[in-house]
C-alpha atoms as a PDB file:
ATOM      1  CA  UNK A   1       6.420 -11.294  -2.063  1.00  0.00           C
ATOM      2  CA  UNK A   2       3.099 -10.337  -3.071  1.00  0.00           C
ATOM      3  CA  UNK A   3       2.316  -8.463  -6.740  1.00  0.00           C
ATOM      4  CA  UNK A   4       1.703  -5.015  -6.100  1.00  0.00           C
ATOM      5  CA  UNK A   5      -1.598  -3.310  -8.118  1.00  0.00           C
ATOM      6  CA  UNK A   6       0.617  -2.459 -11.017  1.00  0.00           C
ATOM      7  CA  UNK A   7       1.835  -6.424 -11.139  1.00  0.00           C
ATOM      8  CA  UNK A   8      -1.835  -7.274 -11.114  1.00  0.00           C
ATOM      9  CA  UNK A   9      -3.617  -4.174 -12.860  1.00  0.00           C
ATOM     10  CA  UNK A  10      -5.701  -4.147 -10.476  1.00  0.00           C
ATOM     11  CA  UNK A  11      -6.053  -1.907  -7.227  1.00  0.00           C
ATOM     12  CA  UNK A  12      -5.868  -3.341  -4.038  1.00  0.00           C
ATOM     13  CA  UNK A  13      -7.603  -1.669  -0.606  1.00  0.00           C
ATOM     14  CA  UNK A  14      -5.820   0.875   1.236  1.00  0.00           C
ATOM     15  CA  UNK A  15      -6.264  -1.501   4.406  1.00  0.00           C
ATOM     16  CA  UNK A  16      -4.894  -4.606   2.195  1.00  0.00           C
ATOM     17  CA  UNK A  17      -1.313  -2.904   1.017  1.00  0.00           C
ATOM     18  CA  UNK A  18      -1.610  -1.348   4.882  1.00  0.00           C
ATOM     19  CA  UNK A  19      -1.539  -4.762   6.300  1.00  0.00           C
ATOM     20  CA  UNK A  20       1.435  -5.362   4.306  1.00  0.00           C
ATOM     21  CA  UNK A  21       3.064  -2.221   5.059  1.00  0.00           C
ATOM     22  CA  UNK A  22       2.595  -3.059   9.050  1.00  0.00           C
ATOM     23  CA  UNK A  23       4.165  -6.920   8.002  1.00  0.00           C
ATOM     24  CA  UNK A  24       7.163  -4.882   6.728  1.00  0.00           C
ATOM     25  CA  UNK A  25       7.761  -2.917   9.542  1.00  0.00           C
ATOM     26  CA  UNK A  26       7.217  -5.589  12.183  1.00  0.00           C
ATOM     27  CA  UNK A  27       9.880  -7.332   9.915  1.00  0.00           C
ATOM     28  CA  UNK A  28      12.132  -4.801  10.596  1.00  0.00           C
ATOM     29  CA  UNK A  29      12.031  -3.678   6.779  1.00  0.00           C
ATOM     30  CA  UNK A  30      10.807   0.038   6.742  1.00  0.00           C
ATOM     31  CA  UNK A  31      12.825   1.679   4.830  1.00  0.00           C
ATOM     32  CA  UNK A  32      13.313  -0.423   2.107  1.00  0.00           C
ATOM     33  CA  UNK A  33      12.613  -0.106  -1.983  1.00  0.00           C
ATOM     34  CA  UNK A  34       9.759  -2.332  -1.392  1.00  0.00           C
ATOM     35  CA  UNK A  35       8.467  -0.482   2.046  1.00  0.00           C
ATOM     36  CA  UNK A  36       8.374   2.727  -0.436  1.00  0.00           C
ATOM     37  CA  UNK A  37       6.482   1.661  -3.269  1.00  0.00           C
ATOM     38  CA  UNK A  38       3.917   0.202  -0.515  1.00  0.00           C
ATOM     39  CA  UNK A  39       3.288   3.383   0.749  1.00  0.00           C
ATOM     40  CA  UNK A  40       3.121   5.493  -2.343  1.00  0.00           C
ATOM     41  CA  UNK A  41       0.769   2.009  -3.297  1.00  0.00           C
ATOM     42  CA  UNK A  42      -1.273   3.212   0.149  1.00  0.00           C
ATOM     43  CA  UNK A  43      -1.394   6.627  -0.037  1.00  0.00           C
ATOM     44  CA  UNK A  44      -2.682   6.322  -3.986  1.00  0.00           C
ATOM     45  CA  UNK A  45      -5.504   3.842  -2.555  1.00  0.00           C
ATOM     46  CA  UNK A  46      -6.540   6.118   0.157  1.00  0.00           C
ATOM     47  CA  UNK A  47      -7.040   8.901  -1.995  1.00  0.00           C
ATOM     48  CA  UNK A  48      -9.342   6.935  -4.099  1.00  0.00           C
ATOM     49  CA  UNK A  49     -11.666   5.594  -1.305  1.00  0.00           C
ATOM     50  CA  UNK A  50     -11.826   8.693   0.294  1.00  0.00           C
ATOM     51  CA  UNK A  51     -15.161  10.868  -0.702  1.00  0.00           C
ATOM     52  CA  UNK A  52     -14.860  14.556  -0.819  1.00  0.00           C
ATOM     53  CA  UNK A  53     -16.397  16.776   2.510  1.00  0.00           C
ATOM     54  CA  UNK A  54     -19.768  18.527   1.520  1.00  0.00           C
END
Protein backbone atom coordinates (compact mmCIF):
# COMPACT_ATOMS: atom_id res chain seq x y z
CA UNK A 1 0.00 0.00 0.00
CA UNK A 2 1.07 3.37 -0.69
CA UNK A 3 1.58 6.23 2.33
CA UNK A 4 -1.18 8.47 2.20
CA UNK A 5 -0.25 12.58 2.51
CA UNK A 6 -0.51 12.36 6.24
CA UNK A 7 2.18 9.20 6.15
CA UNK A 8 4.34 11.44 4.05
CA UNK A 9 3.43 15.14 5.21
CA UNK A 10 3.17 15.94 2.16
CA UNK A 11 0.07 16.44 -0.25
CA UNK A 12 -0.33 14.44 -3.10
CA UNK A 13 -2.50 15.59 -6.50
CA UNK A 14 -6.08 15.12 -6.57
CA UNK A 15 -5.46 13.05 -9.92
CA UNK A 16 -2.57 10.95 -8.02
CA UNK A 17 -4.85 9.64 -4.83
CA UNK A 18 -7.71 9.50 -7.86
CA UNK A 19 -5.69 7.02 -9.71
CA UNK A 20 -5.53 5.09 -6.64
CA UNK A 21 -9.03 5.44 -5.76
CA UNK A 22 -9.99 4.01 -9.49
CA UNK A 23 -7.11 0.94 -8.61
CA UNK A 24 -9.37 0.29 -5.57
CA UNK A 25 -12.45 0.06 -7.18
CA UNK A 26 -11.32 -1.93 -10.21
CA UNK A 27 -10.01 -4.19 -7.31
CA UNK A 28 -13.24 -4.64 -6.17
CA UNK A 29 -12.35 -2.68 -2.83
CA UNK A 30 -14.76 0.40 -2.66
CA UNK A 31 -16.02 0.46 0.31
CA UNK A 32 -13.32 -0.24 2.38
CA UNK A 33 -11.42 1.80 5.47
CA UNK A 34 -8.75 2.46 3.04
CA UNK A 35 -11.25 3.38 -0.10
CA UNK A 36 -12.61 6.10 2.58
CA UNK A 37 -9.70 7.83 3.72
CA UNK A 38 -8.75 8.01 -0.20
CA UNK A 39 -11.58 9.91 -0.91
CA UNK A 40 -11.77 12.26 2.00
CA UNK A 41 -7.62 12.32 0.85
CA UNK A 42 -9.30 13.42 -2.82
CA UNK A 43 -11.86 15.54 -2.02
CA UNK A 44 -9.29 17.61 0.52
CA UNK A 45 -6.82 17.83 -2.65
CA UNK A 46 -9.43 19.04 -4.96
CA UNK A 47 -10.44 21.72 -2.86
CA UNK A 48 -6.98 22.99 -2.72
CA UNK A 49 -6.24 23.05 -6.52
CA UNK A 50 -9.35 24.44 -7.29
CA UNK A 51 -9.24 28.52 -7.74
CA UNK A 52 -12.22 30.46 -6.72
CA UNK A 53 -14.86 31.81 -9.82
CA UNK A 54 -14.41 35.67 -10.39
Amino acid sequence: MSPTSSDRGAVRSAAEVNAEIRALVAAGLAGTPRYQRLLEEWAAAIHTEVEPAA
